[in-house]
C-alpha atoms as a PDB file:
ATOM      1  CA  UNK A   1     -61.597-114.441 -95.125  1.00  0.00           C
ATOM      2  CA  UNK A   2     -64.564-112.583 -94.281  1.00  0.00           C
ATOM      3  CA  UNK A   3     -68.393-114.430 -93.409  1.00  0.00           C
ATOM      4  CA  UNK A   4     -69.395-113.284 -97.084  1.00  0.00           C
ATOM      5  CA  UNK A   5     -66.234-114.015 -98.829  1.00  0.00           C
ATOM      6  CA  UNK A   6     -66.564-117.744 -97.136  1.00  0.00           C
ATOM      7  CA  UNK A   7     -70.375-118.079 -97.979  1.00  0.00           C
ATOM      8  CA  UNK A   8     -69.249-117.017-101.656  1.00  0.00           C
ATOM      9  CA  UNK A   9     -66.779-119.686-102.029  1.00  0.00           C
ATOM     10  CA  UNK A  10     -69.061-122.516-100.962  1.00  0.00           C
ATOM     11  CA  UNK A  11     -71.612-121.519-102.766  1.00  0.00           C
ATOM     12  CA  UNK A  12     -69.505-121.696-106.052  1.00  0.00           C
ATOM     13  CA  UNK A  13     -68.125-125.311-104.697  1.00  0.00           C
ATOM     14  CA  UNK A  14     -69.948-128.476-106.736  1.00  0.00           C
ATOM     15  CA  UNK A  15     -70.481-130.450-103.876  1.00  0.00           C
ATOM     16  CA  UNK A  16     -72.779-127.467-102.695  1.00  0.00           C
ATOM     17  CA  UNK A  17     -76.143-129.555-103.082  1.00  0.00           C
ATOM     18  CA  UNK A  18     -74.639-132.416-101.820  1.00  0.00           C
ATOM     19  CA  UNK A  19     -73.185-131.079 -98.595  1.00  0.00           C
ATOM     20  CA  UNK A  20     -76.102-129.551 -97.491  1.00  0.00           C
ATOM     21  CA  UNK A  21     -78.461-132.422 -98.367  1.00  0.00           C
ATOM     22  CA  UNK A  22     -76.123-134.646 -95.547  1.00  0.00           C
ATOM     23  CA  UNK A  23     -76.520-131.696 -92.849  1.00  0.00           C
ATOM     24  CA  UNK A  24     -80.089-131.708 -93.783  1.00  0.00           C
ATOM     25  CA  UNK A  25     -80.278-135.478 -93.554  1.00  0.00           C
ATOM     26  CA  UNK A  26     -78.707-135.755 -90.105  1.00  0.00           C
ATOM     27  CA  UNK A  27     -80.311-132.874 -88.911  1.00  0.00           C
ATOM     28  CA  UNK A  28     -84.114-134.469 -90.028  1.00  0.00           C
ATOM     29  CA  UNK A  29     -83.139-137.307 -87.463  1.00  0.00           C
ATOM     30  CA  UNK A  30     -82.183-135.715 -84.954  1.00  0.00           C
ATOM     31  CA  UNK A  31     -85.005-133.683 -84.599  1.00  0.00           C
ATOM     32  CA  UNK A  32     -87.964-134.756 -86.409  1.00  0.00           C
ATOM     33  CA  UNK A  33     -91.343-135.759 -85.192  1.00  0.00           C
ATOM     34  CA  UNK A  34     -94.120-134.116 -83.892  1.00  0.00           C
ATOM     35  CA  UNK A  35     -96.032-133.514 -80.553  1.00  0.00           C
ATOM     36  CA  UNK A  36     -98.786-132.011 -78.684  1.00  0.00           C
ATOM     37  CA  UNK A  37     -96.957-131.566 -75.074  1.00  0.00           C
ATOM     38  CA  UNK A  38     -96.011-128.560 -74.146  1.00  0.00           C
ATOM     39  CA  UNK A  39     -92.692-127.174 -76.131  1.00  0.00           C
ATOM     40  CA  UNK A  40     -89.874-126.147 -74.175  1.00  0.00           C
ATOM     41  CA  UNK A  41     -89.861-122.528 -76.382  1.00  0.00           C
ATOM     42  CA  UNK A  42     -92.038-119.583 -75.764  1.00  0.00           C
ATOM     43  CA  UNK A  43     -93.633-119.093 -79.398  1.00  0.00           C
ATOM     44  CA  UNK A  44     -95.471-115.853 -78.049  1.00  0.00           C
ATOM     45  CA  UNK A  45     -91.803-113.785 -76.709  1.00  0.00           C
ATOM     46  CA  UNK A  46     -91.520-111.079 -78.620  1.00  0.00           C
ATOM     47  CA  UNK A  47     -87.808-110.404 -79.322  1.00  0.00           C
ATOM     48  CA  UNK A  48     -85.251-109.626 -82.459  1.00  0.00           C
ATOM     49  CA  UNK A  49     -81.782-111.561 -82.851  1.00  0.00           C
ATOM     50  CA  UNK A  50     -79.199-112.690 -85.016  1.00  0.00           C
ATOM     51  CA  UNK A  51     -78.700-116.462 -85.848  1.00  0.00           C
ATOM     52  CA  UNK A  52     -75.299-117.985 -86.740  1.00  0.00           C
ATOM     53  CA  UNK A  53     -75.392-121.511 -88.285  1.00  0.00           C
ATOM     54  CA  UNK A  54     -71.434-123.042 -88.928  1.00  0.00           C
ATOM     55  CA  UNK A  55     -71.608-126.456 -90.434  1.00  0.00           C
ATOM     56  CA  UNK A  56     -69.106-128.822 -91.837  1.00  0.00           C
ATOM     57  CA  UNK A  57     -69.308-131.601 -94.116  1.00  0.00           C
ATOM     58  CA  UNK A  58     -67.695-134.008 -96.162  1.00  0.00           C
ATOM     59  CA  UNK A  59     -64.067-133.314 -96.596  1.00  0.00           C
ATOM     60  CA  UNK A  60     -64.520-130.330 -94.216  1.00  0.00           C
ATOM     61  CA  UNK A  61     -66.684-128.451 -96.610  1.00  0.00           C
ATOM     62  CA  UNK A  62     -68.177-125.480 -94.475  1.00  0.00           C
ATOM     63  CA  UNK A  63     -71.560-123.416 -94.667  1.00  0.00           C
ATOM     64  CA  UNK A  64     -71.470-120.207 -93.035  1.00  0.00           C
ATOM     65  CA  UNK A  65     -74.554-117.994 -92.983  1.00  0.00           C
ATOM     66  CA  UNK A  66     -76.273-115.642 -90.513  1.00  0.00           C
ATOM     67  CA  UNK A  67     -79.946-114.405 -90.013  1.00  0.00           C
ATOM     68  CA  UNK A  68     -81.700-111.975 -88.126  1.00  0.00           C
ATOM     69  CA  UNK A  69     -84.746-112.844 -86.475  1.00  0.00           C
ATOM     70  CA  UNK A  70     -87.981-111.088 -85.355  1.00  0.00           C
ATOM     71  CA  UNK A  71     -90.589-113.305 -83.518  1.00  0.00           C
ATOM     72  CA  UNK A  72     -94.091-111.665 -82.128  1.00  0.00           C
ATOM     73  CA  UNK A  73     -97.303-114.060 -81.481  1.00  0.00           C
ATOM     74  CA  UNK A  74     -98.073-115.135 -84.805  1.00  0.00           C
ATOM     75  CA  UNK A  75     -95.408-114.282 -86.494  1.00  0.00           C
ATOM     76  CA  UNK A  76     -91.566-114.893 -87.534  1.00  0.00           C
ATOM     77  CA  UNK A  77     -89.864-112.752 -90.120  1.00  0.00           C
ATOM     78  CA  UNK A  78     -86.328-114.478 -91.035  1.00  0.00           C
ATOM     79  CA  UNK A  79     -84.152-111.711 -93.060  1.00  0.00           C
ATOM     80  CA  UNK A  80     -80.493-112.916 -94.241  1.00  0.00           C
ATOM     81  CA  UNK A  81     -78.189-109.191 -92.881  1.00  0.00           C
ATOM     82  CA  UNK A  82     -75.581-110.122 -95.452  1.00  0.00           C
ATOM     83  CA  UNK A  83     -76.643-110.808 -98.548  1.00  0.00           C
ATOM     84  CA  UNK A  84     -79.086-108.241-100.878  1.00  0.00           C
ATOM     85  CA  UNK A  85     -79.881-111.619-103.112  1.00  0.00           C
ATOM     86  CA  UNK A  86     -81.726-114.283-101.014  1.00  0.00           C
ATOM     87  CA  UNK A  87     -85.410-113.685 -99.948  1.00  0.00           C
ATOM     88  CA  UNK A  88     -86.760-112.643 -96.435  1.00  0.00           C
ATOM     89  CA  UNK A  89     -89.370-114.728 -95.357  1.00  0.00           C
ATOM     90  CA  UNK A  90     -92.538-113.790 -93.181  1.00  0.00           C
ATOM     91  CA  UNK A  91     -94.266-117.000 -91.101  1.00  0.00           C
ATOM     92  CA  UNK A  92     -97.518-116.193 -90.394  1.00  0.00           C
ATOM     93  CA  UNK A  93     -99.100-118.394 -88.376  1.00  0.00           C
ATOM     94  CA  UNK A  94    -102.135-116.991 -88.030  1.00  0.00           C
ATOM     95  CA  UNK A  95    -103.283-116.687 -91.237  1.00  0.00           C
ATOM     96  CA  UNK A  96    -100.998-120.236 -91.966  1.00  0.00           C
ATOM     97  CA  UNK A  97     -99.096-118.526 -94.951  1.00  0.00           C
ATOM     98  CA  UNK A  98     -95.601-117.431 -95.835  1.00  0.00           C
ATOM     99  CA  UNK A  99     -94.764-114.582 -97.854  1.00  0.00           C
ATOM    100  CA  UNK A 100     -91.129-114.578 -99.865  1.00  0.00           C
ATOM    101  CA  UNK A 101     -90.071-111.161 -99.817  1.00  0.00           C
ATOM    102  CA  UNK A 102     -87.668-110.879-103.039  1.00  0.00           C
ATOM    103  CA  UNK A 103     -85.212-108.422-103.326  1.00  0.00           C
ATOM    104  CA  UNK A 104     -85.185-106.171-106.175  1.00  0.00           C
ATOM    105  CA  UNK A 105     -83.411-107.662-109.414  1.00  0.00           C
ATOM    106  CA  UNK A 106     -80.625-105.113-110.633  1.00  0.00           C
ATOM    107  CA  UNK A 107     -81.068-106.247-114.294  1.00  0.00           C
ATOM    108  CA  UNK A 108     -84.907-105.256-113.376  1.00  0.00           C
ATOM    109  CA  UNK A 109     -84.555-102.355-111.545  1.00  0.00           C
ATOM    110  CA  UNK A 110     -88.234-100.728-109.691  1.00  0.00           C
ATOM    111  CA  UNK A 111     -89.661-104.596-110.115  1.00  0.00           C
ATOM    112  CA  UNK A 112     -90.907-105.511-106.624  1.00  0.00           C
ATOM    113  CA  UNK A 113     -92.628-108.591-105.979  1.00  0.00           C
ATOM    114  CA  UNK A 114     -93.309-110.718-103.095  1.00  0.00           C
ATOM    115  CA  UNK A 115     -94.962-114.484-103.224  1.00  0.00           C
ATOM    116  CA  UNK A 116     -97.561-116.338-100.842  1.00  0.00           C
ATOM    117  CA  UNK A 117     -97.120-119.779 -99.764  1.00  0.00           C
ATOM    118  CA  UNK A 118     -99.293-122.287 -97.597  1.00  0.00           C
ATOM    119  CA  UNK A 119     -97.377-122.221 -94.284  1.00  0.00           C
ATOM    120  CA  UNK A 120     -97.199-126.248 -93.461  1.00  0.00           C
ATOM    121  CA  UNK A 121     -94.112-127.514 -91.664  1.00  0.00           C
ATOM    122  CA  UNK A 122     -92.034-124.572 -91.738  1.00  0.00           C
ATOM    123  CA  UNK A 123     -89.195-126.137 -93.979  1.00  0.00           C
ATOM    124  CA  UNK A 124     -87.856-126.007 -97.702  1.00  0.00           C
ATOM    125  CA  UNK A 125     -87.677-122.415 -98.169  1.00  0.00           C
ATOM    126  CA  UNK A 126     -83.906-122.437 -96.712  1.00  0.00           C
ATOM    127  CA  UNK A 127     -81.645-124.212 -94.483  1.00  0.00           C
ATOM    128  CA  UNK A 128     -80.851-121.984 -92.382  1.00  0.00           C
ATOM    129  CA  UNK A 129     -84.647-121.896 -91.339  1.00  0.00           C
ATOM    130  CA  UNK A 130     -85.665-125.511 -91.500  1.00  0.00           C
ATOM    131  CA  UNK A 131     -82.749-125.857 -88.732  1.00  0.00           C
ATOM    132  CA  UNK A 132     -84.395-123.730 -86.873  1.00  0.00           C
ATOM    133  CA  UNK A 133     -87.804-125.558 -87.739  1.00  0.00           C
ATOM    134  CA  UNK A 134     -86.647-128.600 -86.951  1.00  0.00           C
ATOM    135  CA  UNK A 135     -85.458-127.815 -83.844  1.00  0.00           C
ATOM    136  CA  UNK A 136     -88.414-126.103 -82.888  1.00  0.00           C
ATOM    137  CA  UNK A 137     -90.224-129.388 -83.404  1.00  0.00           C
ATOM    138  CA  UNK A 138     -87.857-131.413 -81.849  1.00  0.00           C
ATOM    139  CA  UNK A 139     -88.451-129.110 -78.513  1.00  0.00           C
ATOM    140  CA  UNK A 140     -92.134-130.032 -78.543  1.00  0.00           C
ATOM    141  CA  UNK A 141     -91.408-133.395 -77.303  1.00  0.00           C
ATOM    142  CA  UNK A 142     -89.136-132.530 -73.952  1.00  0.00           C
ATOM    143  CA  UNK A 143     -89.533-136.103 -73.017  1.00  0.00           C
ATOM    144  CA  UNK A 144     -86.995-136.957 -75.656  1.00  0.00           C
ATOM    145  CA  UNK A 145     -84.605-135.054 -74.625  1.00  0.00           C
ATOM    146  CA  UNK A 146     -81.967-135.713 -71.534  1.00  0.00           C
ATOM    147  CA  UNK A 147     -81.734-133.126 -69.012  1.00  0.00           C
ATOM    148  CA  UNK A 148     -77.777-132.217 -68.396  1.00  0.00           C
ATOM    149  CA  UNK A 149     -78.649-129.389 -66.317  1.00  0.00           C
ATOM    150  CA  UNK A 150     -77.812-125.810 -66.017  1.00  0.00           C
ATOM    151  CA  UNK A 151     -74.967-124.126 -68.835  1.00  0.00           C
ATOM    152  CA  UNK A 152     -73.866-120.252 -69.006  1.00  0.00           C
ATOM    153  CA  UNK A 153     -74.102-119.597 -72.725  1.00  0.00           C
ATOM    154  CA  UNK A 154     -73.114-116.075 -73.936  1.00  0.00           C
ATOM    155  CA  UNK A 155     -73.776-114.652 -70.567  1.00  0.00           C
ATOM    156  CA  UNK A 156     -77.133-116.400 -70.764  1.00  0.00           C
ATOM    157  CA  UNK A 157     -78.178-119.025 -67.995  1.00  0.00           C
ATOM    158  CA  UNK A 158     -79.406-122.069 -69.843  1.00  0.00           C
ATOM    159  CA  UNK A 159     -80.933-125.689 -68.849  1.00  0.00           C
ATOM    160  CA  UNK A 160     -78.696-127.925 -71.402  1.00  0.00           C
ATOM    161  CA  UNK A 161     -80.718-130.911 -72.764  1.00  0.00           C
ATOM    162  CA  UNK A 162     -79.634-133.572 -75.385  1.00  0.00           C
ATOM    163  CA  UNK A 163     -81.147-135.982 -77.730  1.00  0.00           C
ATOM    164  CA  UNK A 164     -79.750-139.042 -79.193  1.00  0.00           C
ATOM    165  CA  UNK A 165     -81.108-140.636 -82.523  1.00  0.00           C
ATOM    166  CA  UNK A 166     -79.890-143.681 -84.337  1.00  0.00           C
ATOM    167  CA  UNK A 167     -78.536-143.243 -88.324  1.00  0.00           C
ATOM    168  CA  UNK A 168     -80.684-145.559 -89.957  1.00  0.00           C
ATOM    169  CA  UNK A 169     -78.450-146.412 -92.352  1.00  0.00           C
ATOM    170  CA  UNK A 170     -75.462-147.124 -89.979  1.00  0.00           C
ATOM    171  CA  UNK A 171     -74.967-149.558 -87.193  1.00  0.00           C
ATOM    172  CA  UNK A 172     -74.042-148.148 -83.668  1.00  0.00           C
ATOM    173  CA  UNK A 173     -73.776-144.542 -85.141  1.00  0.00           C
ATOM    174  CA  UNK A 174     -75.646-141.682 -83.855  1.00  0.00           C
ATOM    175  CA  UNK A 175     -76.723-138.109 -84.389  1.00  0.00           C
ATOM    176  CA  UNK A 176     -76.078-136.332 -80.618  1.00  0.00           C
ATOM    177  CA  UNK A 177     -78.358-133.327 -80.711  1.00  0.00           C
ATOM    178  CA  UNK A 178     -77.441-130.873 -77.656  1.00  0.00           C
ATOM    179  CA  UNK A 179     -79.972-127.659 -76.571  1.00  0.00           C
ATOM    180  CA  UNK A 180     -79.359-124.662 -74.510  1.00  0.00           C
ATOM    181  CA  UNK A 181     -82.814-122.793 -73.669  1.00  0.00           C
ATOM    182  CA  UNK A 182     -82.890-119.840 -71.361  1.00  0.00           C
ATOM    183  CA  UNK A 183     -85.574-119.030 -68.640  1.00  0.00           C
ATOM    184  CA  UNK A 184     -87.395-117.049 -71.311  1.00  0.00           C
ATOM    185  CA  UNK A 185     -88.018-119.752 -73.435  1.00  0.00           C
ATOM    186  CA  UNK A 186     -85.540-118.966 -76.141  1.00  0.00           C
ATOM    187  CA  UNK A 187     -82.969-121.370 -77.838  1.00  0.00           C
ATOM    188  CA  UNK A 188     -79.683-119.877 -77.030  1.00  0.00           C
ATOM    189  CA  UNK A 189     -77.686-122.370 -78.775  1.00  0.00           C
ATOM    190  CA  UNK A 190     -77.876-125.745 -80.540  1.00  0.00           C
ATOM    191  CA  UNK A 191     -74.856-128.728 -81.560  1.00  0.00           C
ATOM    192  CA  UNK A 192     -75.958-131.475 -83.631  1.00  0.00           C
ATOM    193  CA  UNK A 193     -72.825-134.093 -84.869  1.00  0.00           C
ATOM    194  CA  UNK A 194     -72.997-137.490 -86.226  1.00  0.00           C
ATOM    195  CA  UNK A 195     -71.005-139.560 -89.245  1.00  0.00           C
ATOM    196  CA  UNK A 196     -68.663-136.748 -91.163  1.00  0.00           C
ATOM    197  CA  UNK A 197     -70.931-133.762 -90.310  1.00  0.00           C
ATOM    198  CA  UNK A 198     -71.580-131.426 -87.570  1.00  0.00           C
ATOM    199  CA  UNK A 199     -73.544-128.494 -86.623  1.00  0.00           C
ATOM    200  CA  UNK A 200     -73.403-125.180 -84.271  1.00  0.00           C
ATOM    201  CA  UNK A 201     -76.388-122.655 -84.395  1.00  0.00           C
ATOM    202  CA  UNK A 202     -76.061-119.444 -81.676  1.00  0.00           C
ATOM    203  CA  UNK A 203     -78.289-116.814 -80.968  1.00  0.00           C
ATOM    204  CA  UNK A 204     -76.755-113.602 -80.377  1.00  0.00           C
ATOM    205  CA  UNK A 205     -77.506-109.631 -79.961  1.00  0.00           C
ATOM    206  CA  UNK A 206     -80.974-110.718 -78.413  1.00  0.00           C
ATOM    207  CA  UNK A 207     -83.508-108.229 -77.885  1.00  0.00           C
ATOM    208  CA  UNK A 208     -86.225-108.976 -75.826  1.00  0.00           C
ATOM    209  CA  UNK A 209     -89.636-106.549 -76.389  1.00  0.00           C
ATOM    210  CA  UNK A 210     -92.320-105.619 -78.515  1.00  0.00           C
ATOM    211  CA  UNK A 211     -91.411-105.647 -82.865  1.00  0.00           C
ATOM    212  CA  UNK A 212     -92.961-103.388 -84.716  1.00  0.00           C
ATOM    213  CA  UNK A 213     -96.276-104.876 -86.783  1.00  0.00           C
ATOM    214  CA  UNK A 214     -94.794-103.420 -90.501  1.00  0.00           C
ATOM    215  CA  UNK A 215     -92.020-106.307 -89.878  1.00  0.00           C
ATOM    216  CA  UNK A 216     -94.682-109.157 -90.530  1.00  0.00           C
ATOM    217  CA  UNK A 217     -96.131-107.447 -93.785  1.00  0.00           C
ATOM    218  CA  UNK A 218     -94.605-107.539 -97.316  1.00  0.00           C
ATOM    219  CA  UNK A 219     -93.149-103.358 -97.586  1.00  0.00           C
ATOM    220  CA  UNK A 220     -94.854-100.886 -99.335  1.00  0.00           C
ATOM    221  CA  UNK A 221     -94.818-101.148-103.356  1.00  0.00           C
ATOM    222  CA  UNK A 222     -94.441-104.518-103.886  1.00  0.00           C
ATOM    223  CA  UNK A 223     -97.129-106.502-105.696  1.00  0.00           C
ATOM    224  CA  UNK A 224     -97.971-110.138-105.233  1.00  0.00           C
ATOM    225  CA  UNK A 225     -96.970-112.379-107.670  1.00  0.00           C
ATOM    226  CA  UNK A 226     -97.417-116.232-108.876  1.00  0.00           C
ATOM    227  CA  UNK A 227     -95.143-118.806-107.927  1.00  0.00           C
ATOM    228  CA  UNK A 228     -93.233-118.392-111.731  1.00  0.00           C
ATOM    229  CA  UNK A 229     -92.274-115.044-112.145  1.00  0.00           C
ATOM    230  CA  UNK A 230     -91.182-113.538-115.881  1.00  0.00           C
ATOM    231  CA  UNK A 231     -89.065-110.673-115.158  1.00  0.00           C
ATOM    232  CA  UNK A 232     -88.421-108.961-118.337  1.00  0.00           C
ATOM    233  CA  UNK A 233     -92.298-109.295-118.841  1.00  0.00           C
ATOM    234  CA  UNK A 234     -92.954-107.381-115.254  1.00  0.00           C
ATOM    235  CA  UNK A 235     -90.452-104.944-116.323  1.00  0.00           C
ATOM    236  CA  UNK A 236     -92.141-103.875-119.587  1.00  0.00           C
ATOM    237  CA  UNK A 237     -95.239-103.654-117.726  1.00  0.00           C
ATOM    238  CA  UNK A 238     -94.143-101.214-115.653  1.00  0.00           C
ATOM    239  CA  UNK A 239     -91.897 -99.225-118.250  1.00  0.00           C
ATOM    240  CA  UNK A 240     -95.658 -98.981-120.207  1.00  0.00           C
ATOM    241  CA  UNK A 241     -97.178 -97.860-117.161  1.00  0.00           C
ATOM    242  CA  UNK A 242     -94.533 -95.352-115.890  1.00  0.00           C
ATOM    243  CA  UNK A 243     -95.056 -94.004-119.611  1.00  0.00           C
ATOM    244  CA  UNK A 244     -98.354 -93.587-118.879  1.00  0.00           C
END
């Protein structure tokens, strides 16, 4: 079954929400927290790559998805490659807002509208993402984490390190957290397992050099809109102004 076929079939599963709030859960204690030491990832590289996130749940229900990736300083644009019907999203850091790029509604065809968020912690616009948030976060505080040494990790040499958190709701279980970050200050790869659930995020078809500044801007001919948007309304607006 192909990655979209699989994706599909969760999605349409009613244990969905549920899954993905116990990944979510785990994943929060593993990584959360915040610091002002130094963080073991370069947020100024400049690069462009793909992200693969495999998780399993409950009664081995699995979550496939994959995202590409374009970082410069300032700036992260997160774009789904399979899927014409979830968002991209824009993090700009330096003007601390996120913009929801929303693909075009075929019911509403020519409507093009993008949204504008305060840019706070990073998370609750998708899972995929507030993995990579959280990990981000948890790599601020490298003297968390337990240095296993060196790893090759898709042909990339890596300096494995691993954190162990308590479940708080569970006595002598934990959520093991392992981290493979190359000399460029990228996260190559990341494990996280605990009670029923576990967790593999890779980084693959890396790029490393400058991304071109139209990436980090919502495209041309799409209009900002609020947070609720009425389609059919937008769509009558701009029948009566292509009449026009």
């Amino acid at each position: 079954m192909s990655l979209e076929n699989r994706i599909a079939a969760m999605n349409s599963s009613s244990n969905k929400s549920k899954f993905r709030s116990r990944i979510r859960a785990c994943l929060l204690f593993a990584v959360a927290g915040a610091s002002n030491a130094e963080s073991l990832l370069d947020a100024n590289a400049e690069f462009s790559a793909t992200s693969y996130l495999d998780s399993t749940g409950p009664g081995a229900l699995s979550y496939q998805h994959a995202m590409t990736i374009q970082q410069a300083p300032g700036m992260v644009r997160f774009q789904p490659p399979e899927s014409k019907e979830q968002s991209t999203l824009i993090f700009r850091y330096d003007k601390s807002i996120v913009w929801t790029i929303i693909p075009e509604n075929r019911l509403y065809p020519g409507v093009r509208k993008y949204q504008e968020f305060e840019l706070r912690n990073g998370t609750g616009f998708d899972s995929h993402v507030d993995t990579l948030m959280r990990a981000s976060v948890a790599l601020k505080k490298p003297e968390e984490l337990q240095n296993l040494g060196e790893d090759t990790i898709n042909g990339y040499v890596t300096t494995h390190y691993q954190k162990r958190d308590p479940v708080p709701w569970l006595t002598n279980e934990f959520v093991v957290t392992d981290y493979w970050i190359n000399d460029a200050g990228l996260l190559i790869k990341m494990t996280a397992s605990g009670p029923d659930v576990s967790s593999t995020m890779e980084m693959k078809d890396i790029q490393l050099g400058k991304q071109p500044e139209y990436l980090f801007v919502p495209p041309p001919g799409y209009e900002k809109a609020g947070h609720f948007i009425n389609w059919a309304e937008e769509k009558k607006k701009l029948d009566a102004a292509d009449r026009n």
